[in-house]
Protein backbone atom coordinates (compact mmCIF):
# COMPACT_ATOMS: atom_id res chain seq x y z
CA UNK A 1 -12.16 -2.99 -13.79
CA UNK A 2 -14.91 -0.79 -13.15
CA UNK A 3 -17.76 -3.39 -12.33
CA UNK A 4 -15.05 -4.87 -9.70
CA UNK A 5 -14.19 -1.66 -8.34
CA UNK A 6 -18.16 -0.90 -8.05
CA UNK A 7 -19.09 -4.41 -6.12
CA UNK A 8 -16.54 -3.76 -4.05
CA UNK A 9 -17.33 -0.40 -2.57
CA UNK A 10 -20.37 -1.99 -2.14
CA UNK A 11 -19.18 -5.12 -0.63
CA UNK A 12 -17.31 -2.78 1.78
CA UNK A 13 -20.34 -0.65 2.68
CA UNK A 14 -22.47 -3.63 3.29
CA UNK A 15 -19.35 -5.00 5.46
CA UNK A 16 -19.34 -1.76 7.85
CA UNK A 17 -23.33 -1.89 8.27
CA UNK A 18 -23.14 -5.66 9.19
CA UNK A 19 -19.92 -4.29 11.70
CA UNK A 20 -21.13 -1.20 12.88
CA UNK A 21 -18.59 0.75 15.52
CA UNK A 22 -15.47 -1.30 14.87
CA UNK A 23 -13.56 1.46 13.08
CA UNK A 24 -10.30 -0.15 13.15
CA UNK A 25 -11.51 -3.45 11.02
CA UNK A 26 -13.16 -1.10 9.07
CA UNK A 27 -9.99 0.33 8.34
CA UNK A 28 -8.16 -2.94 7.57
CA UNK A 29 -10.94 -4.80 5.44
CA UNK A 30 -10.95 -1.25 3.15
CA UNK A 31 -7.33 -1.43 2.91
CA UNK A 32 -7.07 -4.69 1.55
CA UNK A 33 -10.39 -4.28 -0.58
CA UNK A 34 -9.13 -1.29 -2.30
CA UNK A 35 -5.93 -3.35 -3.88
CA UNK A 36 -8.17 -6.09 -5.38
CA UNK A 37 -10.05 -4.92 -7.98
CA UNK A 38 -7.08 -5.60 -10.51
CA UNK A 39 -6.80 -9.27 -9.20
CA UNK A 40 -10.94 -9.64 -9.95
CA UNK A 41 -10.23 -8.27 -14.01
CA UNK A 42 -7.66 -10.80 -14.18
CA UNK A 43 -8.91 -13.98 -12.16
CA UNK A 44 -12.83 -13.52 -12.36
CA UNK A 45 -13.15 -16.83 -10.69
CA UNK A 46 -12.83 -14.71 -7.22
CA UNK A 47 -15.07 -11.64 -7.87
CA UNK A 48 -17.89 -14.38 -8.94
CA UNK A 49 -20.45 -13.06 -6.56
CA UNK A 50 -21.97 -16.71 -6.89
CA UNK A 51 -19.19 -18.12 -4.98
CA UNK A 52 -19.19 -15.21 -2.50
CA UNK A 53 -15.34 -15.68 -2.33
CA UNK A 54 -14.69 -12.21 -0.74
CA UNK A 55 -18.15 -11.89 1.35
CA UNK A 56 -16.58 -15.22 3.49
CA UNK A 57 -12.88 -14.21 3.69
CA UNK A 58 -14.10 -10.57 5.44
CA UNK A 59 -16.66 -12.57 7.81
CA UNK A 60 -15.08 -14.41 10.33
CA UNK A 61 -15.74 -18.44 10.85
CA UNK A 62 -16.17 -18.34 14.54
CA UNK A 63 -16.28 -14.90 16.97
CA UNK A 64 -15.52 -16.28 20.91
CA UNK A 65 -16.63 -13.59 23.46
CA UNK A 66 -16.67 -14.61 27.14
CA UNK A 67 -16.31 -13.27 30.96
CA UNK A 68 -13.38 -13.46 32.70
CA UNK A 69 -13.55 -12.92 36.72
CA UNK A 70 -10.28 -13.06 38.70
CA UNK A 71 -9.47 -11.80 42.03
CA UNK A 72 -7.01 -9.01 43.25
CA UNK A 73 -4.36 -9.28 45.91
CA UNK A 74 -7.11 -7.43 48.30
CA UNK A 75 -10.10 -10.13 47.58
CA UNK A 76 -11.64 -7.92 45.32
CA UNK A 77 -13.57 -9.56 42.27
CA UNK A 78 -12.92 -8.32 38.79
CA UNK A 79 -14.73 -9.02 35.30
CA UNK A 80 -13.09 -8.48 32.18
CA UNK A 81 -14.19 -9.25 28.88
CA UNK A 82 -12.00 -11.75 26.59
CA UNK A 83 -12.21 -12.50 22.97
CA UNK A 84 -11.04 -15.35 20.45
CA UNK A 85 -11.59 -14.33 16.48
CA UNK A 86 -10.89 -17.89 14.98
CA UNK A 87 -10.84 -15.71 11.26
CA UNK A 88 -9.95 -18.12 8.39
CA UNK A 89 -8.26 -21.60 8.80
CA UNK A 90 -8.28 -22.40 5.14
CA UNK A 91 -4.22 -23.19 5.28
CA UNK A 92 -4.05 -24.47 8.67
CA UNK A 93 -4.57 -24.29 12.18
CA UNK A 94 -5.51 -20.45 12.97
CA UNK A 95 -2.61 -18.72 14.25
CA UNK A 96 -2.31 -15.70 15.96
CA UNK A 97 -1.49 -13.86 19.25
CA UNK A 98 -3.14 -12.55 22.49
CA UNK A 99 -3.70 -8.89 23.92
CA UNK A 100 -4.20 -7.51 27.04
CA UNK A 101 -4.82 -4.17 26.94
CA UNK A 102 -7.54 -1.74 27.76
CA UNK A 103 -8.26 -0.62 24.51
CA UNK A 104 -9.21 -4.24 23.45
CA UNK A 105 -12.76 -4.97 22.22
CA UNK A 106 -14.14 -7.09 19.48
CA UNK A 107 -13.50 -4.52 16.63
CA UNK A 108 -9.64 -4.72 17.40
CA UNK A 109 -9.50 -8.00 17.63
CA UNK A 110 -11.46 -8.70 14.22
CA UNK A 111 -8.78 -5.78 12.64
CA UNK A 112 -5.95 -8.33 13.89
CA UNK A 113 -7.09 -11.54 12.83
CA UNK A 114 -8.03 -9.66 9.39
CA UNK A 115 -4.53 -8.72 9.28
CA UNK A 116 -3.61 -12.23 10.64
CA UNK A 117 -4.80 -14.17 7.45
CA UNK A 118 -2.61 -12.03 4.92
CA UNK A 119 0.36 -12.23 6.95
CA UNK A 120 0.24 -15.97 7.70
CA UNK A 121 0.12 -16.51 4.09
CA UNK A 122 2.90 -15.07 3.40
CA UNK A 123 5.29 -16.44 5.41
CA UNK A 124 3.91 -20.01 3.29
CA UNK A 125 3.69 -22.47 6.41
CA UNK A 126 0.30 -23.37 5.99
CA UNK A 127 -1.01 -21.49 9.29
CA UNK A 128 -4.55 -19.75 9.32
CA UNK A 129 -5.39 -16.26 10.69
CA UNK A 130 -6.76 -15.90 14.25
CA UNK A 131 -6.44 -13.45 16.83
CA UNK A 132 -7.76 -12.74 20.36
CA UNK A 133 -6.49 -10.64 23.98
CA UNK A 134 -8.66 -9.33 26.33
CA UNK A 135 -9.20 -5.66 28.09
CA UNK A 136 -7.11 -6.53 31.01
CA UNK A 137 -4.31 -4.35 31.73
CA UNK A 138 -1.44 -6.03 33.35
CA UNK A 139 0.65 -2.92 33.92
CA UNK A 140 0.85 -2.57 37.95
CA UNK A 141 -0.58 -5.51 38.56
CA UNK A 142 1.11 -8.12 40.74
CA UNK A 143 2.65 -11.40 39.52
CA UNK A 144 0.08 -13.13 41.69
CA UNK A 145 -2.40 -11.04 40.01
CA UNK A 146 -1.38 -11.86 36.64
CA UNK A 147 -1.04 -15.68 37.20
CA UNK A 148 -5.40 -15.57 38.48
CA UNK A 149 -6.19 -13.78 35.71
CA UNK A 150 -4.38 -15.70 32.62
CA UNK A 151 -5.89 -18.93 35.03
CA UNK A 152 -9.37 -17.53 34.38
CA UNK A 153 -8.43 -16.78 30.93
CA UNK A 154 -7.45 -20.18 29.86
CA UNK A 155 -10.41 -21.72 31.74
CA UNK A 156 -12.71 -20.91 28.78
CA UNK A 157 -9.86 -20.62 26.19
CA UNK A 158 -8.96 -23.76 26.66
CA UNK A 159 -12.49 -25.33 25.01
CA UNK A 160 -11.48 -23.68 21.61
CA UNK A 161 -7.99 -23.96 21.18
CA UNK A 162 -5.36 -26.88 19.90
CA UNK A 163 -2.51 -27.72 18.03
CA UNK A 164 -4.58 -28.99 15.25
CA UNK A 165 -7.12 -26.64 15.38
CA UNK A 166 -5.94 -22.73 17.22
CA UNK A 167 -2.62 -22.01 18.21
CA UNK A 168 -2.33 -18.31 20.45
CA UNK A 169 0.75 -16.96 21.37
CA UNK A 170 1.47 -13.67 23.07
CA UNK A 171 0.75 -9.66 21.64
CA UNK A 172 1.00 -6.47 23.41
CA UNK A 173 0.81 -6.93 27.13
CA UNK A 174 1.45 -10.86 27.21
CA UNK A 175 5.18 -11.95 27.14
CA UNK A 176 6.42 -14.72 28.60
CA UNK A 177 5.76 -14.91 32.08
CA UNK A 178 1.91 -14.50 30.56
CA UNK A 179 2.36 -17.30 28.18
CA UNK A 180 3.32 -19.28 30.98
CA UNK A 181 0.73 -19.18 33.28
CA UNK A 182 -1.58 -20.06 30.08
CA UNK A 183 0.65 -22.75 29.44
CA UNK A 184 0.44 -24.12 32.93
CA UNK A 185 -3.78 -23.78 33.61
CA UNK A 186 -4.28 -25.41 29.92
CA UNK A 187 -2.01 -28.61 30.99
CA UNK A 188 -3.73 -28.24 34.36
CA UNK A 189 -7.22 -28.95 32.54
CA UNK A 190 -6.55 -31.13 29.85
CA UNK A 191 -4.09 -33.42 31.60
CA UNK A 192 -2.04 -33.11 28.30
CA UNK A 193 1.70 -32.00 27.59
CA UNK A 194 0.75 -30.21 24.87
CA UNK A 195 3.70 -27.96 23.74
CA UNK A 196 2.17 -27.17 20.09
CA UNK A 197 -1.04 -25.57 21.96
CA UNK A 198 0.60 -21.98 22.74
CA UNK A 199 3.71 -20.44 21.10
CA UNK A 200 5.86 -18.00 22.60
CA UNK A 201 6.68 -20.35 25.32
CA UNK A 202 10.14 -20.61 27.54
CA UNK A 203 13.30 -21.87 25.73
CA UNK A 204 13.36 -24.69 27.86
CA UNK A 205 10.14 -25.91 27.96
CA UNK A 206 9.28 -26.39 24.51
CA UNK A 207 9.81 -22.62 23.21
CA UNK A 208 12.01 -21.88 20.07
CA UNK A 209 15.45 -19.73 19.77
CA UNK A 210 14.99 -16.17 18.92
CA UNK A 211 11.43 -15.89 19.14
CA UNK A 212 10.86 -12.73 21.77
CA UNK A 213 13.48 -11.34 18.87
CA UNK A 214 11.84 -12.43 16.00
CA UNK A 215 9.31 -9.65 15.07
CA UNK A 216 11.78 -7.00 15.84
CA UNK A 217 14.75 -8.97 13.60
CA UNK A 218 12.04 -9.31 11.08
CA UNK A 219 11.23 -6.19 10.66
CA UNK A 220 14.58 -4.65 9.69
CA UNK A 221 15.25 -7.87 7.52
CA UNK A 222 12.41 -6.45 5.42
CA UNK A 223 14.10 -2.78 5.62
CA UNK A 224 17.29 -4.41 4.41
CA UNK A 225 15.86 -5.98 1.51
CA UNK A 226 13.98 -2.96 0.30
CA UNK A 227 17.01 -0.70 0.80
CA UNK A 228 18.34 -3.55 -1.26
CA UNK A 229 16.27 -3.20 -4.69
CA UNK A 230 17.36 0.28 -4.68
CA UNK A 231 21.26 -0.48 -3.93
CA UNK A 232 21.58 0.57 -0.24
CA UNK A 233 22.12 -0.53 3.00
CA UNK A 234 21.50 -0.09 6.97
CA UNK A 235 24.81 0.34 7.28
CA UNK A 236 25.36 3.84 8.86
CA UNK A 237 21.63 4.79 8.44
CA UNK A 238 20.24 6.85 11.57
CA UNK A 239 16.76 4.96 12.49
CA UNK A 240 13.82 6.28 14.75
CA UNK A 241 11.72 3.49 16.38
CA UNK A 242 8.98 4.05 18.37
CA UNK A 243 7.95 1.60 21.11
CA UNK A 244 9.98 0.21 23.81
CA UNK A 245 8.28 -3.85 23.78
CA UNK A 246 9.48 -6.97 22.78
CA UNK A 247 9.42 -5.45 19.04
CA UNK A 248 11.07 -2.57 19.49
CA UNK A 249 13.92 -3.49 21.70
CA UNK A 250 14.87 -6.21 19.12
CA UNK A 251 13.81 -3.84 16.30
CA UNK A 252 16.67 -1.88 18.03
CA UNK A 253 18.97 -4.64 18.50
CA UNK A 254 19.01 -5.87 14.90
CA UNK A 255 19.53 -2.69 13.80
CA UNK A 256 22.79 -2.43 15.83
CA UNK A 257 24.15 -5.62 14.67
CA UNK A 258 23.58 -4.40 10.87
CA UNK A 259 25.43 -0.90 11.61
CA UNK A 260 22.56 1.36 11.85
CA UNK A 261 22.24 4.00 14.62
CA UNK A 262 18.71 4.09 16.48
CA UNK A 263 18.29 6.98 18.33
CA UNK A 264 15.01 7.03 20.14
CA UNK A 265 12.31 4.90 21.92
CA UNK A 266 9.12 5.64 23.35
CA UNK A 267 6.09 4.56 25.81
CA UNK A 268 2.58 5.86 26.51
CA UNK A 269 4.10 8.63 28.22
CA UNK A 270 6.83 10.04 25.60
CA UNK A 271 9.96 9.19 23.79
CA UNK A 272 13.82 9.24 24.67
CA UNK A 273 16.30 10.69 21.73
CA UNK A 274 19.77 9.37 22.49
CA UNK A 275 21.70 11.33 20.01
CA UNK A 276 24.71 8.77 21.01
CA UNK A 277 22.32 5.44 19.69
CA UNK A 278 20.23 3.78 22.07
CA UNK A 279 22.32 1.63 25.15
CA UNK A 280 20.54 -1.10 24.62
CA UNK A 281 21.65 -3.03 27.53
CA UNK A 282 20.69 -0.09 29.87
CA UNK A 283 16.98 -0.55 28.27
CA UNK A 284 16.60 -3.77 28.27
CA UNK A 285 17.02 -3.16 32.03
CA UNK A 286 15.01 -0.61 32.64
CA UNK A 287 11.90 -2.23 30.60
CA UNK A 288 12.53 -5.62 30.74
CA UNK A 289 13.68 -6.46 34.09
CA UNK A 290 12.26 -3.48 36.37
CA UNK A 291 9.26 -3.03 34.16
CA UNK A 292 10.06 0.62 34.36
CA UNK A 293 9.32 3.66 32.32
CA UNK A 294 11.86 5.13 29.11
CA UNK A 295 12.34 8.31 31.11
CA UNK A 296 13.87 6.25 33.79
CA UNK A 297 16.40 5.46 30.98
CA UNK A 298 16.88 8.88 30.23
CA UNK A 299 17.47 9.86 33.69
CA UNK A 300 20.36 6.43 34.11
CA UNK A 301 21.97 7.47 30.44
CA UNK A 302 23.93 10.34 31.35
CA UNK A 303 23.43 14.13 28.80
CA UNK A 304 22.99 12.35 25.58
CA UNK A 305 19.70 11.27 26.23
CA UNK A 306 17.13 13.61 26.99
CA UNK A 307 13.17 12.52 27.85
CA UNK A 308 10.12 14.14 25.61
CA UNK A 309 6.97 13.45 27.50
CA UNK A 310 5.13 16.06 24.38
CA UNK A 311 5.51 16.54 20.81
CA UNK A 312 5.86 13.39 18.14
CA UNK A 313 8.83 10.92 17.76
CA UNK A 314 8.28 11.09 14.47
CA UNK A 315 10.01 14.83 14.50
CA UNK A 316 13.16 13.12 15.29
CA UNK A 317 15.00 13.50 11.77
CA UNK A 318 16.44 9.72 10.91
CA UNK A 319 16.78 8.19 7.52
CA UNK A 320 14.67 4.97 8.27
CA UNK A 321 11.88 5.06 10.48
CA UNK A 322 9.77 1.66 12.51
CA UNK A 323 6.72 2.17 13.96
CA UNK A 324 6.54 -0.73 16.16
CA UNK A 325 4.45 0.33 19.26
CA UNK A 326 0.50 0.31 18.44
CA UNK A 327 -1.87 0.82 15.53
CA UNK A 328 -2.17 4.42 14.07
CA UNK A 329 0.43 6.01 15.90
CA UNK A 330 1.77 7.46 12.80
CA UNK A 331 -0.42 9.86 10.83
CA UNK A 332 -0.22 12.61 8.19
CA UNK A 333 1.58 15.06 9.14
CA UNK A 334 4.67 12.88 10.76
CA UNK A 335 4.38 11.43 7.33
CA UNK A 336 4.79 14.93 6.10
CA UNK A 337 7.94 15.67 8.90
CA UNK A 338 9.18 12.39 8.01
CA UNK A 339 9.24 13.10 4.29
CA UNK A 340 10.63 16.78 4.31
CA UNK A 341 13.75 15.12 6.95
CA UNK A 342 14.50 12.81 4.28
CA UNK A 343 13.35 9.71 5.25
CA UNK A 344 14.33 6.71 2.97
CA UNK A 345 12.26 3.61 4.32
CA UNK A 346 9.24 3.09 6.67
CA UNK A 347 9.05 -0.56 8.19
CA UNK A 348 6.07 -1.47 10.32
CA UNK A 349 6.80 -3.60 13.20
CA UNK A 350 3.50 -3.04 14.54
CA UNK A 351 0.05 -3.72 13.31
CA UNK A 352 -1.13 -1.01 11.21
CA UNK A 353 0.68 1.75 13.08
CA UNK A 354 0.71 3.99 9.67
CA UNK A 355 -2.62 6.15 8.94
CA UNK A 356 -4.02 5.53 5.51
CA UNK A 357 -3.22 8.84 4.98
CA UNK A 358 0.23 8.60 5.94
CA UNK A 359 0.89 5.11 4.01
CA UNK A 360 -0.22 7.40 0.73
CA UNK A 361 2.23 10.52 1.59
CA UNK A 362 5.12 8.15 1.73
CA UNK A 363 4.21 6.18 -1.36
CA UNK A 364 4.06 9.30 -3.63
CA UNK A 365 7.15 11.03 -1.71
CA UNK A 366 8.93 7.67 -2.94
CA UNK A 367 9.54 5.97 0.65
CA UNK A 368 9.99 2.36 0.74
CA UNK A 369 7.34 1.53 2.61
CA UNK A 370 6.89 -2.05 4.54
CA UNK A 371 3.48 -2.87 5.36
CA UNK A 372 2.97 -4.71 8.40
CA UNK A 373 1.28 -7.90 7.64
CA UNK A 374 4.99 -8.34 5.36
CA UNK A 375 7.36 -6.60 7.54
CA UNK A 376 6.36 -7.75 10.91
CA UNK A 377 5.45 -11.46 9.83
CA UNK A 378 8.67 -12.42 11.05
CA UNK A 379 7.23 -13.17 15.03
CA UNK A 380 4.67 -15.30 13.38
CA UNK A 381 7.03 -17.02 11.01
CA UNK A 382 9.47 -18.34 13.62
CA UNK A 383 5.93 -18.72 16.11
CA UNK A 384 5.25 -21.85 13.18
CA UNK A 385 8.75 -23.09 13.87
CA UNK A 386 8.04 -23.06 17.17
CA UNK A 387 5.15 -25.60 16.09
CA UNK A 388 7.03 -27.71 13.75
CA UNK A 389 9.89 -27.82 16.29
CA UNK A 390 7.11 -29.06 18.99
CA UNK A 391 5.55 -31.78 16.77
CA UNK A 392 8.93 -33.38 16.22
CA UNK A 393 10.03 -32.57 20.04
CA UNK A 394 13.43 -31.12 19.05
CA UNK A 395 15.08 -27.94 19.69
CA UNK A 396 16.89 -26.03 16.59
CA UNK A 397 19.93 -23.86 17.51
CA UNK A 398 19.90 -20.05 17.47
CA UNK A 399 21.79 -20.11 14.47
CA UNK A 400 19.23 -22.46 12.60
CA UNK A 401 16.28 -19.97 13.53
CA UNK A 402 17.79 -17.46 12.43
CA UNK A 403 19.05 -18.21 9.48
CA UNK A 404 15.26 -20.04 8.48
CA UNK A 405 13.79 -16.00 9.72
CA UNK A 406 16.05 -14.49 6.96
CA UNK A 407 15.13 -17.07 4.71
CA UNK A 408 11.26 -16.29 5.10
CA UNK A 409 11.62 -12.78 5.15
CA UNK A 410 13.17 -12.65 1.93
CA UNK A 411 11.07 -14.89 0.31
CA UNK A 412 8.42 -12.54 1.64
CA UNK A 413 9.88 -9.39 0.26
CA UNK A 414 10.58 -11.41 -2.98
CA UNK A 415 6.56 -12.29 -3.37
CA UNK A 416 5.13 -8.99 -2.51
CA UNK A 417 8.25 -7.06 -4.87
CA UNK A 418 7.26 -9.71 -7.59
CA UNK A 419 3.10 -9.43 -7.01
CA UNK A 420 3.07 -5.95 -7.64
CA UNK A 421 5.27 -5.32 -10.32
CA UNK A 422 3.12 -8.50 -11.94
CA UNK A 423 0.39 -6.36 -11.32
CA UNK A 424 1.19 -3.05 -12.99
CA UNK A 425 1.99 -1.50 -9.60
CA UNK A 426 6.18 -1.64 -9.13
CA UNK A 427 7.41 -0.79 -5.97
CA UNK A 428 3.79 -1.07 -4.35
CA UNK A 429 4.46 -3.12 -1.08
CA UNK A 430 0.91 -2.85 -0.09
CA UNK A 431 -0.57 -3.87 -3.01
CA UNK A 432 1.76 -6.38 -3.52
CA UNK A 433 1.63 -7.91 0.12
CA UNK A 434 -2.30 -7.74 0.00
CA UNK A 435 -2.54 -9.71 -3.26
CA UNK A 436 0.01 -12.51 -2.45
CA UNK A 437 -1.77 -13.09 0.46
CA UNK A 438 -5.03 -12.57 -0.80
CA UNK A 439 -4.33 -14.97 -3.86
CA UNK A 440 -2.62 -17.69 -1.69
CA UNK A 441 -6.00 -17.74 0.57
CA UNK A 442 -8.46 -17.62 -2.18
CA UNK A 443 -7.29 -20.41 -4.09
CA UNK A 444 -7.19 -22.80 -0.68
CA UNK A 445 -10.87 -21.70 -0.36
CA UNK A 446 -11.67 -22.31 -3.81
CA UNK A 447 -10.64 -25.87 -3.40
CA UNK A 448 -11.82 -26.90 -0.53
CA UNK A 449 -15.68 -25.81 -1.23
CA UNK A 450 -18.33 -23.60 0.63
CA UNK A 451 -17.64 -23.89 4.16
């Protein structure tokens, strides 16, 4: 156990020196390195440094960086910077969504697909990990604006993706009116009607049921079933939820329809507490059709809702709690606040949204605590539906979805519950997610040779 803890600190040193200023896939390969070392005493066959098993799943097989000019609605010329990380294809086609958002660079995206691989596996549909976005920021930009720049995007894109070989689908700041334009310049250049190329797209033009729900729904399906080891239920929980996207709003919405009462959601610019529950209708005006702000739904929702543009959701005292806006966003000491207001279960909706720190306060307090690359699989799951529904050109009902999401999400809770208690570590959803995934990759790699 020692000699595999030993090479791999080292492994991770020499991966950070190779990487140098991408903190946040720093952050991700050390969190995944750090539950392996009891998988390398029991299957040698992956720590064998002959085989360099580990030193290829951390480096990715193909890094895509290129410029993307677009004009404004004044003539002006812009140049942003867009990425593709095409991370591990070892079970399939890599898989994996888009970003556009300032904070976007090539350590973020690397973190992503990193994440990507492990959470793919899960899910067991035999998709790879990818991920890739852009430093755009669509926020105040024109739909005209928009459409020239995911034109530009797809330009070059569209040389390195395919339903075979790289499927994208949308991330923070690219929904569906984003994945549509992409849709539309990739047909445009390849003269193809090929649905299985992006995923995310419109119901009726080739897009599954449920799947702007699906991350969201996912996400509380995985609070459920943890809440569910220890006999309880969502039913008449409080929840906080940060975030006020796709994943939230449906993180929200799930949560209703299972009896649970969340009372907040939040944006760059603060957080609402509704101590009445969340109207969702009223937000899923205010965000998704005018593209406004939560305090604008604090101002419409009448003197149970008040606006917080300071301070930390996570002081809002709930008995579950889902992180579902960005990475980080959750540190220490709202770990701490959570803990002392009794908090029963942490599900991450986003990607890596809890601090290392945090993650470690909530395990020793005794929170359930979903990982992301389990608890948020579920958008990814139903994205390889999407897929499978698009290479048989049929539609599945709502119902069907659904009822297949469910399906996968226990089956995911089920795998990492089962991995860690095989591994001495009961209860461990991190370790247990990390190695199921891990284990699942490996072995394809080991198969398949040195490539």
């Amino acid at each position: 156990m020692k000699d595999s803890k030993d090479r791999l600190e080292a492994l991770r040193a020499e991966i950070e020196r190779r990487n140098p200023a991408q903190p946040e896939f720093h952050q991700a390969v050390r969190e995944v390195l750090e539950t392996l070392a009891p998988v390398f005493a029991a299957r040698p066959e992956y720590a064998d440094p002959a085989v360099a098993l580990v030193e290829r799943l951390t480096e990715p097989e193909r890094q895509i960086v290129f410029r993307v000019p677009w004009q404004d609605d004044r003539g002006r010329v812009h140049v942003n910077r867009g990425y593709r990380v095409e991370f591990n294809s070892a079970l399939g086609p890599y898989k994996g969504g888009l970003r556009f958002h300032p904070s976007v660079d090539i350590g973020v995206v690397k973190f992503l697909g990193f994440e990507q691989i492990f959470k793919n596996a899960l899910t067991g549909l035999g998709i790879g990990g990818g991920k890739g976005g852009s430093d755009f920021d669509p926020r105040g930009r024109s739909d005209a604006e928009v459409m020239r720049f995911c034109q530009s995007f797809m330009t070059e894109l569209h040389r390195h993706i395919g339903e075979h070989t790289d499927v994208p689908a949308g991330d923070i700041g690219v929904g569906g009116r984003e994945i549509g334009y992409l849709f539309g310049q990739y047909r445009r250049i390849t003269n193809r009607w090929e649905a299985g190329v992006l995923t995310g797209k419109g119901a009726g033009w080739g897009g599954s049921a449920i799947r702007p729900q699906a991350t969201g729904y996912g996400s509380v399906l995985f609070a459920a079933e943890m809440l569910k080891v220890r006999g309880e239920s969502l039913d008449g929980l409080s929840a906080v939820v940060s975030g006020s996207g796709n994943v939230a709003l449906y993180t929200i919405e799930k949560l209703q329809q299972l009896g649970a009462n969340p009372l907040t959601c939040s944006d760059s610019h603060g957080y609402v507490v509704d101590d009445k529950g969340i109207d969702l209708a009223l937000l899923k005006q205010v965000k998704e059709v005018e593209r406004g702000r939560v305090s604008e739904y604090a101002q419409r929702r009448g003197s149970s809702a008040r606006y917080v543009s300071d301070g930390r959701i996570w002081d809002v005292p709930a008995d579950v709690a889902f992180p579902s806006a960005t990475q980080n966003e959750l540190d220490g000491q709202d770990a701490r606040t959570l803990i002392s207001n009794g908090i029963k279960a942490v599900s991450e909706g986003a990607n890596m949204p809890t601090t290392p720190q945090a993650v470690r306060l909530l395990q020793e307090a005794g929170v359930a605590f979903g990982p992301g690359k389990a608890a948020n699989a579920g958008g990814v799951a139903v994205s390889a539906l999407e897929m499978s529904q698009n290479a048989a050109r049929i539609a599945w009902s709502a119902q069907r979805v659904e009822e297949e999401l469910a399906g996968i999400m226990r089956s995911i809770h089920a795998v990492a519950y089962e991995t860690a208690e095989r591994y001495g570590t009961p209860g461990d959803y991190v370790a247990g997610a990390n190695i199921a995934g891990f284990e699942r990759v490996a072995d394809a790699m080991l198969a398949q040779g040195v490539i």
